[in-house]
PDB file of N, CA and C in Angstrom:
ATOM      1  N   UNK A   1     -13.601 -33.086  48.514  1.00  0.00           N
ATOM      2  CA  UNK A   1     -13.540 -32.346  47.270  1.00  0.00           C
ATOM      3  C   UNK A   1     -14.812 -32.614  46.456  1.00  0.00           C
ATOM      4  N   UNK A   2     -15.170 -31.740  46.024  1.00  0.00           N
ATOM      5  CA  UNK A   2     -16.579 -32.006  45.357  1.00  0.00           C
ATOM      6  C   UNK A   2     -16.442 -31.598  43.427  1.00  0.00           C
ATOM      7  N   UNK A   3     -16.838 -33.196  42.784  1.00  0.00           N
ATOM      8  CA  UNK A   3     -16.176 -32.406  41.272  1.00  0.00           C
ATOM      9  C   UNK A   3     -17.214 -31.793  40.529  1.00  0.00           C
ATOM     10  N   UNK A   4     -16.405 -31.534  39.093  1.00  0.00           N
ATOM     11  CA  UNK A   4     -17.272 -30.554  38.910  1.00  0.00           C
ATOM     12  C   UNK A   4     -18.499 -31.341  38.286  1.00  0.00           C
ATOM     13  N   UNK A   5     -19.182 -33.110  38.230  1.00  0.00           N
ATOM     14  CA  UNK A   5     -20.056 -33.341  37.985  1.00  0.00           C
ATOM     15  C   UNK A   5     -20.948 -33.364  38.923  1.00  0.00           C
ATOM     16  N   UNK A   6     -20.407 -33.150  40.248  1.00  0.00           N
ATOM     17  CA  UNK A   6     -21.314 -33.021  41.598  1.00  0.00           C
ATOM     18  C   UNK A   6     -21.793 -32.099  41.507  1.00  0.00           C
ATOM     19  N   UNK A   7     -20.649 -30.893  41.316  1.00  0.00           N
ATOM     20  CA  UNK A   7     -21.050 -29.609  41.154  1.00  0.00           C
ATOM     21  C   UNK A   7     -22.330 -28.762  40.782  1.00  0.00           C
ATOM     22  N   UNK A   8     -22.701 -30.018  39.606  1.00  0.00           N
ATOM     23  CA  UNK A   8     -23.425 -29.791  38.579  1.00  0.00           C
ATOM     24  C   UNK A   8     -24.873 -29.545  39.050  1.00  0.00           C
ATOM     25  N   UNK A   9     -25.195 -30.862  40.093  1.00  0.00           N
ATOM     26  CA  UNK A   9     -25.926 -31.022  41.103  1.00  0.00           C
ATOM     27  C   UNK A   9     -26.406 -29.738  42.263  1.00  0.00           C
ATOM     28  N   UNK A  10     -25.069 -29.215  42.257  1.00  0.00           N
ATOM     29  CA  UNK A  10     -25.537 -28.106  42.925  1.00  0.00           C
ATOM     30  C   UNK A  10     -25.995 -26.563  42.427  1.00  0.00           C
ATOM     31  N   UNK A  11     -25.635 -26.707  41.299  1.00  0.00           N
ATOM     32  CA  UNK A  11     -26.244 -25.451  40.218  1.00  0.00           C
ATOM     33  C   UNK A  11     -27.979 -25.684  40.465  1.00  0.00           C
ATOM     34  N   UNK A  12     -27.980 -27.152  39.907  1.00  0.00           N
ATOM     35  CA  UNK A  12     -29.781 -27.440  39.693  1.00  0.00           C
ATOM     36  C   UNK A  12     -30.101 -26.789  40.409  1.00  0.00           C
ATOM     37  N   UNK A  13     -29.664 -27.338  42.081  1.00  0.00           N
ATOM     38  CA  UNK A  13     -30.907 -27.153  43.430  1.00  0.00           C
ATOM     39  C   UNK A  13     -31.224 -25.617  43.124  1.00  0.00           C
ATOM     40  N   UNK A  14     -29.970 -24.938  42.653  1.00  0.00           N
ATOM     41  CA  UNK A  14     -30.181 -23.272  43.170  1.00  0.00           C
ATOM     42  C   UNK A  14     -30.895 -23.082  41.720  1.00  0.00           C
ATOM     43  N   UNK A  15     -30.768 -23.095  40.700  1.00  0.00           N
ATOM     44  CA  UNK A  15     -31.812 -22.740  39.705  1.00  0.00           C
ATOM     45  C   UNK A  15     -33.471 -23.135  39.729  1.00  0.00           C
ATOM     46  N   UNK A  16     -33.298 -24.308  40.497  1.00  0.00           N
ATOM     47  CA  UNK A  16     -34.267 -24.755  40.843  1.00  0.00           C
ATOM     48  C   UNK A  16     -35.318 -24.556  42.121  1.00  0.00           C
ATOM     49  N   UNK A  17     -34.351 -23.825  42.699  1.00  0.00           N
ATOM     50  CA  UNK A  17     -34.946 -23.440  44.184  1.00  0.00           C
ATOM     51  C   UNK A  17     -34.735 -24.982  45.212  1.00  0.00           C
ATOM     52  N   UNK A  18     -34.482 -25.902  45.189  1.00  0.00           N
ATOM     53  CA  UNK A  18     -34.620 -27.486  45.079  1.00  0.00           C
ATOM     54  C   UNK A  18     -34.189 -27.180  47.247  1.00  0.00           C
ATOM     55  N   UNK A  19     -35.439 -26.772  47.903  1.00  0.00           N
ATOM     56  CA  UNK A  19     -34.754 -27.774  49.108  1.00  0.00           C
ATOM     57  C   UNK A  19     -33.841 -29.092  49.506  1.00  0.00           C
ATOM     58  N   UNK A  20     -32.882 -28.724  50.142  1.00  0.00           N
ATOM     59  CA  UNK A  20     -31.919 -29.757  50.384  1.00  0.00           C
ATOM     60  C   UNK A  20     -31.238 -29.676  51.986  1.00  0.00           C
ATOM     61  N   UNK A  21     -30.668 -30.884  52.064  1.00  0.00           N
ATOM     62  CA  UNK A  21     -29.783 -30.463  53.348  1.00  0.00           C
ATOM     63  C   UNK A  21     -28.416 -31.350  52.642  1.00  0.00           C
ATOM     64  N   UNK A  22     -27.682 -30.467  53.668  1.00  0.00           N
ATOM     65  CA  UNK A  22     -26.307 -30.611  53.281  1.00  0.00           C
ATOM     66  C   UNK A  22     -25.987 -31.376  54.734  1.00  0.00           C
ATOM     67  N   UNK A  23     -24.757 -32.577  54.409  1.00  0.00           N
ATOM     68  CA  UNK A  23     -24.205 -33.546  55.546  1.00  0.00           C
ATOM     69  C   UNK A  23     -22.728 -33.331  55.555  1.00  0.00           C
ATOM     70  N   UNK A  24     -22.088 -33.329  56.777  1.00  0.00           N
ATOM     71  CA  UNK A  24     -20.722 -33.420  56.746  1.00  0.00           C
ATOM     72  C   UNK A  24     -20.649 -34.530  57.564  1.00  0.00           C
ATOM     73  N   UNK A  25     -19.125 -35.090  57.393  1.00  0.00           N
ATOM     74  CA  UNK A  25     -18.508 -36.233  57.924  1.00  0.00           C
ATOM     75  C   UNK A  25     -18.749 -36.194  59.655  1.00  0.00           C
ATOM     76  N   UNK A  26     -18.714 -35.244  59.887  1.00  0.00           N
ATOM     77  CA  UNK A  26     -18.911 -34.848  61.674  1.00  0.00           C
ATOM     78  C   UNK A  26     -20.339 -34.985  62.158  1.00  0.00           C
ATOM     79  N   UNK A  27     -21.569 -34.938  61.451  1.00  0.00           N
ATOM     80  CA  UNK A  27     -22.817 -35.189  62.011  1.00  0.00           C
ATOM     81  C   UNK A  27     -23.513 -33.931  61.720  1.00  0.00           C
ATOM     82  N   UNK A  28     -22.736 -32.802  61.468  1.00  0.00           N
ATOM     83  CA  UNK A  28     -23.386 -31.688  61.297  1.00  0.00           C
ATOM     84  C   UNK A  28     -24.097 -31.508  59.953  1.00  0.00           C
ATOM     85  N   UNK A  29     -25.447 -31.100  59.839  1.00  0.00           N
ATOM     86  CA  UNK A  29     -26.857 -31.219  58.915  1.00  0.00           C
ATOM     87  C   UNK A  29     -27.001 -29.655  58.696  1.00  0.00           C
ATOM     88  N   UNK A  30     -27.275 -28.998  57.893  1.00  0.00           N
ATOM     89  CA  UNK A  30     -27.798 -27.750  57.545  1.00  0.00           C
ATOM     90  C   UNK A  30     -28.827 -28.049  56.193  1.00  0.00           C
ATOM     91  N   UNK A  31     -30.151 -27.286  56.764  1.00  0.00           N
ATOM     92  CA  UNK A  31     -31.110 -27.645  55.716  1.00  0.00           C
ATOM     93  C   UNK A  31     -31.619 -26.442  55.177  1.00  0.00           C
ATOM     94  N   UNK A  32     -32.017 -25.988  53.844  1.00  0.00           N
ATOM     95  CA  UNK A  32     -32.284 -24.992  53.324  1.00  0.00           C
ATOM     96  C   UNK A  32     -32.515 -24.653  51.942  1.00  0.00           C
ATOM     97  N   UNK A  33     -32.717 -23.769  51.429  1.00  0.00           N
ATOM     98  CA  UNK A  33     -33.194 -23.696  49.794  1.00  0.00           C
ATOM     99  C   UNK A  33     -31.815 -23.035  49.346  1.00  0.00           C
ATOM    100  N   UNK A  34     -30.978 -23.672  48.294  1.00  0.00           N
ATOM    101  CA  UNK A  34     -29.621 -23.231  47.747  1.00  0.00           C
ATOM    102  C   UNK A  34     -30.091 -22.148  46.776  1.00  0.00           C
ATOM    103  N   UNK A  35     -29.526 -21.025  46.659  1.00  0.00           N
ATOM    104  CA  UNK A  35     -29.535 -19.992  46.167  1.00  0.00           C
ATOM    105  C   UNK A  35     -28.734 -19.335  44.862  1.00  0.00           C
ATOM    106  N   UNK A  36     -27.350 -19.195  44.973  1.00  0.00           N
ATOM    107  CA  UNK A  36     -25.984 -19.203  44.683  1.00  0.00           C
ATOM    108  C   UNK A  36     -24.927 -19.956  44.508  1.00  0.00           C
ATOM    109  N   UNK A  37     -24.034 -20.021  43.715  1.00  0.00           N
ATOM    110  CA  UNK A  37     -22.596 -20.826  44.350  1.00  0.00           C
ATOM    111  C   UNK A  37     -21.903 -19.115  44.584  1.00  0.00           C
ATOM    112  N   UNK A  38     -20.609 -19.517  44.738  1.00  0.00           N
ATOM    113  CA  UNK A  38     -19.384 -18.329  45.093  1.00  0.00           C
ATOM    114  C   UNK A  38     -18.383 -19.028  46.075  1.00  0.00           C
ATOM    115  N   UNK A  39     -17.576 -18.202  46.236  1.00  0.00           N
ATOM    116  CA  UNK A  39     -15.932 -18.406  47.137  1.00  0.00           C
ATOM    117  C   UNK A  39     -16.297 -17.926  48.100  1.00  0.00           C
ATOM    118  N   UNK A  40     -15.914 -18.067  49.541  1.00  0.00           N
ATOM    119  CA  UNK A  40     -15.693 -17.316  50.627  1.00  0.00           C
ATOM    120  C   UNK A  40     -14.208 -16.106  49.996  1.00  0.00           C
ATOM    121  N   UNK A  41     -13.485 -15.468  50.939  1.00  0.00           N
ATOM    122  CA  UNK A  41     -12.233 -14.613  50.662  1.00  0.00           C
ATOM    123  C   UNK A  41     -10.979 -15.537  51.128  1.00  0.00           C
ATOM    124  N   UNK A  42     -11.350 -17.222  51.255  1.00  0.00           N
ATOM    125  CA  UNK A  42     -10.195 -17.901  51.566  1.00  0.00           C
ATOM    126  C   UNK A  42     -10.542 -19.128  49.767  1.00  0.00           C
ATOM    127  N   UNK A  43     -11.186 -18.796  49.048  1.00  0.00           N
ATOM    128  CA  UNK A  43     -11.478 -19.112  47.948  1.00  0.00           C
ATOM    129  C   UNK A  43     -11.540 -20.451  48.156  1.00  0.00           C
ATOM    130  N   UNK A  44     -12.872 -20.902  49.372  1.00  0.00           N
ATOM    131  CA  UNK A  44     -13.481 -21.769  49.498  1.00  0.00           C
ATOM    132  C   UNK A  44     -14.469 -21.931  48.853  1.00  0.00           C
ATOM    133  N   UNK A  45     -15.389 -23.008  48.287  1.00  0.00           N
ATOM    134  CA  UNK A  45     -16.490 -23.159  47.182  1.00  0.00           C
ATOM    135  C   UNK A  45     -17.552 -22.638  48.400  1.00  0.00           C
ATOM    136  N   UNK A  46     -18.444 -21.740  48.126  1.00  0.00           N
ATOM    137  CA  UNK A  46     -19.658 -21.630  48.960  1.00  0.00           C
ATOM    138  C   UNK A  46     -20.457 -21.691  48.683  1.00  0.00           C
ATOM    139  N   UNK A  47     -21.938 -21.904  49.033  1.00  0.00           N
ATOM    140  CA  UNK A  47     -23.321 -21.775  48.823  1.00  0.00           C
ATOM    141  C   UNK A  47     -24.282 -21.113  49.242  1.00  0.00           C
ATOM    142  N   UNK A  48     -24.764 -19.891  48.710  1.00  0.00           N
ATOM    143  CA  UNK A  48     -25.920 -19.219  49.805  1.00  0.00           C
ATOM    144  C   UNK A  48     -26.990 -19.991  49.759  1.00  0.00           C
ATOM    145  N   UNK A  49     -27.485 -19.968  50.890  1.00  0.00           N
ATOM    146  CA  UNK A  49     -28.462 -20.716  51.270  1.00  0.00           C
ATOM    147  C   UNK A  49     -29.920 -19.898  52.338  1.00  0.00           C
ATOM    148  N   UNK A  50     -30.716 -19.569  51.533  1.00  0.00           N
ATOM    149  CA  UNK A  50     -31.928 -19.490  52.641  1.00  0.00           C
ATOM    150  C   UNK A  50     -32.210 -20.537  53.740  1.00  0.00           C
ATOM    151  N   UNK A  51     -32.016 -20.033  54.843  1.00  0.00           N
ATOM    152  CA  UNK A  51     -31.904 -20.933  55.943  1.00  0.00           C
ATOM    153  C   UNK A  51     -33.562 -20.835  56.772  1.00  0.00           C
ATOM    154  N   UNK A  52     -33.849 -21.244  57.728  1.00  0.00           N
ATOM    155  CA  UNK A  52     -34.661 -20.954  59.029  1.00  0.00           C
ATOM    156  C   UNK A  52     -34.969 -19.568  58.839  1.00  0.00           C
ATOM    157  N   UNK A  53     -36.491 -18.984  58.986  1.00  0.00           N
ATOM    158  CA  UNK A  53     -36.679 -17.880  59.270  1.00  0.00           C
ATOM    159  C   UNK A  53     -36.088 -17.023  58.016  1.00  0.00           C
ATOM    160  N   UNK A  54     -36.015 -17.160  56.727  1.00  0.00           N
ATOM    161  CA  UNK A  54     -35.854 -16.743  55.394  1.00  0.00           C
ATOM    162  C   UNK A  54     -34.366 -15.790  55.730  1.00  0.00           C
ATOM    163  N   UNK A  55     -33.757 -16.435  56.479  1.00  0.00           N
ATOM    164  CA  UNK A  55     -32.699 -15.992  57.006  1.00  0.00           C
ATOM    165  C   UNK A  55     -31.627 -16.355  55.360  1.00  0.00           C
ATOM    166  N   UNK A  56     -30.361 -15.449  54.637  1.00  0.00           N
ATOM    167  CA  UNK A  56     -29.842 -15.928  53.915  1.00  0.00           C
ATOM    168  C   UNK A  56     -27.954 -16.245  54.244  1.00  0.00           C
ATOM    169  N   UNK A  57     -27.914 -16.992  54.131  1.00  0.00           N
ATOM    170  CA  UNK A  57     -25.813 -17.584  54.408  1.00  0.00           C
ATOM    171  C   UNK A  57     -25.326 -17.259  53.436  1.00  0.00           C
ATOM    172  N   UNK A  58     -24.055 -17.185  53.737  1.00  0.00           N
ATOM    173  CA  UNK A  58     -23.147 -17.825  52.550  1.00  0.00           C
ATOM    174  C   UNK A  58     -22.460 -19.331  53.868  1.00  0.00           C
ATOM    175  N   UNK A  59     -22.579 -20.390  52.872  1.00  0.00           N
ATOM    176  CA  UNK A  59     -22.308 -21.975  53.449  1.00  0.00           C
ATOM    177  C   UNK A  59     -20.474 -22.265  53.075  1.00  0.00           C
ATOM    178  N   UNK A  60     -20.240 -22.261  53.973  1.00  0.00           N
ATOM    179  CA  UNK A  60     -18.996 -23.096  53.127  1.00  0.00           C
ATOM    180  C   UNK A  60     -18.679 -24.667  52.837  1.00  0.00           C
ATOM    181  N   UNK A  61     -18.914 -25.176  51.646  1.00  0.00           N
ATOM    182  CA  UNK A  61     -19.597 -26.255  51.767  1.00  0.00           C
ATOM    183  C   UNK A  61     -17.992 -27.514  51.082  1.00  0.00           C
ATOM    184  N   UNK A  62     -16.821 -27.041  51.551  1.00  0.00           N
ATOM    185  CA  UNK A  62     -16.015 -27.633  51.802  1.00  0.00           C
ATOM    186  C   UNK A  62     -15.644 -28.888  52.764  1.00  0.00           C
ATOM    187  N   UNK A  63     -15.364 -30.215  52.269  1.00  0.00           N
ATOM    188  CA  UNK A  63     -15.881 -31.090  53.531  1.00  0.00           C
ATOM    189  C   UNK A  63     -17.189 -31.933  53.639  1.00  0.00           C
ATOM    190  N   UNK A  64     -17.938 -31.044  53.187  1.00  0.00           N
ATOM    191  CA  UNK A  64     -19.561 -31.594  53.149  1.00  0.00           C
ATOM    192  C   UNK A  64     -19.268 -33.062  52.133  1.00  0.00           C
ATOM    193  N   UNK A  65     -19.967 -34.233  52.486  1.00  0.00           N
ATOM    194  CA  UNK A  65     -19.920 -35.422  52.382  1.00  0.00           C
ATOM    195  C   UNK A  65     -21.125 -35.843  51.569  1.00  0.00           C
ATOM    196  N   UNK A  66     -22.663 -35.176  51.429  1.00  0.00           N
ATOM    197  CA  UNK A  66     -23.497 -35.131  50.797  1.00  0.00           C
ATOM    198  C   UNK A  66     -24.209 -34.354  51.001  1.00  0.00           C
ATOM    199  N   UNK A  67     -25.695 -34.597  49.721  1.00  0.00           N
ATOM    200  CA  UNK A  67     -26.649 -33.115  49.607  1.00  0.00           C
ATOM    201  C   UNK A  67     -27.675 -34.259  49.768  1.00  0.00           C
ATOM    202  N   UNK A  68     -28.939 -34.107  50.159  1.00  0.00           N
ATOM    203  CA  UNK A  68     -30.145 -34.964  49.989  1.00  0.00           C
ATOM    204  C   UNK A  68     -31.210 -33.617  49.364  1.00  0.00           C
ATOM    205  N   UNK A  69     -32.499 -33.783  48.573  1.00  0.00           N
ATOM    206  CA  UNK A  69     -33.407 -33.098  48.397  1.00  0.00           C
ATOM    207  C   UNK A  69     -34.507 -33.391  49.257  1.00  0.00           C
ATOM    208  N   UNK A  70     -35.254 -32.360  49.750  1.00  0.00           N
ATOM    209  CA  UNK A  70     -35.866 -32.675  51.005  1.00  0.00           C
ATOM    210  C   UNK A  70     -37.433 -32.382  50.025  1.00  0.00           C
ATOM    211  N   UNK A  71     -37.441 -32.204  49.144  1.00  0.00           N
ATOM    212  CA  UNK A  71     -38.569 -32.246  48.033  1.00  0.00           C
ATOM    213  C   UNK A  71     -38.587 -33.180  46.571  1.00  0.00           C
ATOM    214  N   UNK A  72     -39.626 -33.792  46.276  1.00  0.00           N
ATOM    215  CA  UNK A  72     -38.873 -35.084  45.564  1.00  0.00           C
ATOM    216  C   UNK A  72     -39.128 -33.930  44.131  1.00  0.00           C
ATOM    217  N   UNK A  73     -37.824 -34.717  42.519  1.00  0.00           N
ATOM    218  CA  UNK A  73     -38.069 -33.488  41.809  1.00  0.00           C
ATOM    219  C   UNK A  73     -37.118 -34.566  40.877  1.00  0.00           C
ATOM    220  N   UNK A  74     -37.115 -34.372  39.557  1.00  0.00           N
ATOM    221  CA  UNK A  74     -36.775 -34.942  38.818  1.00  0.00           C
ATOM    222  C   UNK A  74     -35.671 -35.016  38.604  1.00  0.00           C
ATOM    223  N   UNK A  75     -34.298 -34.380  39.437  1.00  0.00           N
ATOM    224  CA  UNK A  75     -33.287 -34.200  39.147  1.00  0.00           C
ATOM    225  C   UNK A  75     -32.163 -34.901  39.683  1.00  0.00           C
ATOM    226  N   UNK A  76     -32.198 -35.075  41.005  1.00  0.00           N
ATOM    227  CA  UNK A  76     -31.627 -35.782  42.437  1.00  0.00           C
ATOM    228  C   UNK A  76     -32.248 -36.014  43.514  1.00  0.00           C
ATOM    229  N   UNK A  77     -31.929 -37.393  43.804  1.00  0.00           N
ATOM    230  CA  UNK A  77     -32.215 -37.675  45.363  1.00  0.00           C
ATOM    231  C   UNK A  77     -31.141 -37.137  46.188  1.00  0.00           C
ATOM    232  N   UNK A  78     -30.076 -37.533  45.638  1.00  0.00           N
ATOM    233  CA  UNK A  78     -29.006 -37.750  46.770  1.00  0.00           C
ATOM    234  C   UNK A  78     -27.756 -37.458  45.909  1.00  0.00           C
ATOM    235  N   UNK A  79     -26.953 -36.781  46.585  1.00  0.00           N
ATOM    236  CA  UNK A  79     -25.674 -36.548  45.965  1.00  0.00           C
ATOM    237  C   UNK A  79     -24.401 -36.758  46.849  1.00  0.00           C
ATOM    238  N   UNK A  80     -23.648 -37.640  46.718  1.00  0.00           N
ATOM    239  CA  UNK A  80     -22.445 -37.849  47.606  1.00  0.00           C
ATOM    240  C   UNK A  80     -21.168 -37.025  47.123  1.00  0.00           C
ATOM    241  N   UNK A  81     -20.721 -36.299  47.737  1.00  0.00           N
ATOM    242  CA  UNK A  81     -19.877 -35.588  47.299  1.00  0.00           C
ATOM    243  C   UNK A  81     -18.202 -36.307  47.497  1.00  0.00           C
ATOM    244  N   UNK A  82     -17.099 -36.262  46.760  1.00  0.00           N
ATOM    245  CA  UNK A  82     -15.892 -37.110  47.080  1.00  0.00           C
ATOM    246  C   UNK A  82     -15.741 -37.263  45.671  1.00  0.00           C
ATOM    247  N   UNK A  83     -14.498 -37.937  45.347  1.00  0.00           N
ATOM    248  CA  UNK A  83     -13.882 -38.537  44.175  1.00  0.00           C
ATOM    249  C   UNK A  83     -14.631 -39.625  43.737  1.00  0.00           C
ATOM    250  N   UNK A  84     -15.407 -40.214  44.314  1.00  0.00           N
ATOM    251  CA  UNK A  84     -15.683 -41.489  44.042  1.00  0.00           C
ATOM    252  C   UNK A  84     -17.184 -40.969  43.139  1.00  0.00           C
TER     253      UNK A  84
END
């Protein structure tokens, strides 16, 4: 679950353009420039994301365990997502 002060974190990157990659508990990494927030149609939290090849997603970023910035920037290094 990601709250809404994490959240907050994820507004920046996308106002900011802020390269990041996103981590889930399973090993799986997706790296890219955050764009958007929004729901999928199962009113999952999502993220568009410019990916590889200016390719654009919508992420479903449910699960995801942390964000790192892959550009250093005054806002975040690292964001762990969870209750804690």
């Amino acid at each position: 679950m990601i709250t809404c002060h994490q959240s907050d974190y994820i507004e920046i990157a996308c106002i900011y353009r802020i390269p990041v990659s996103l981590h889930w508990p399973d090993g799986r990494v997706l790296e890219g420039v955050p764009l958007d927030t929004g729901y999928d149609d199962q009113r999952r939290e999502a993220l568009r994301m410019r990916l590889e090849e200016q390719v654009e997603e919508w992420i479903v970023i449910e699960g995801a365990c942390e964000m790192v910035a892959l550009k250093p920037n005054p806002h975040f290094e690292r964001v762990r997502f969870g209750g804690s």
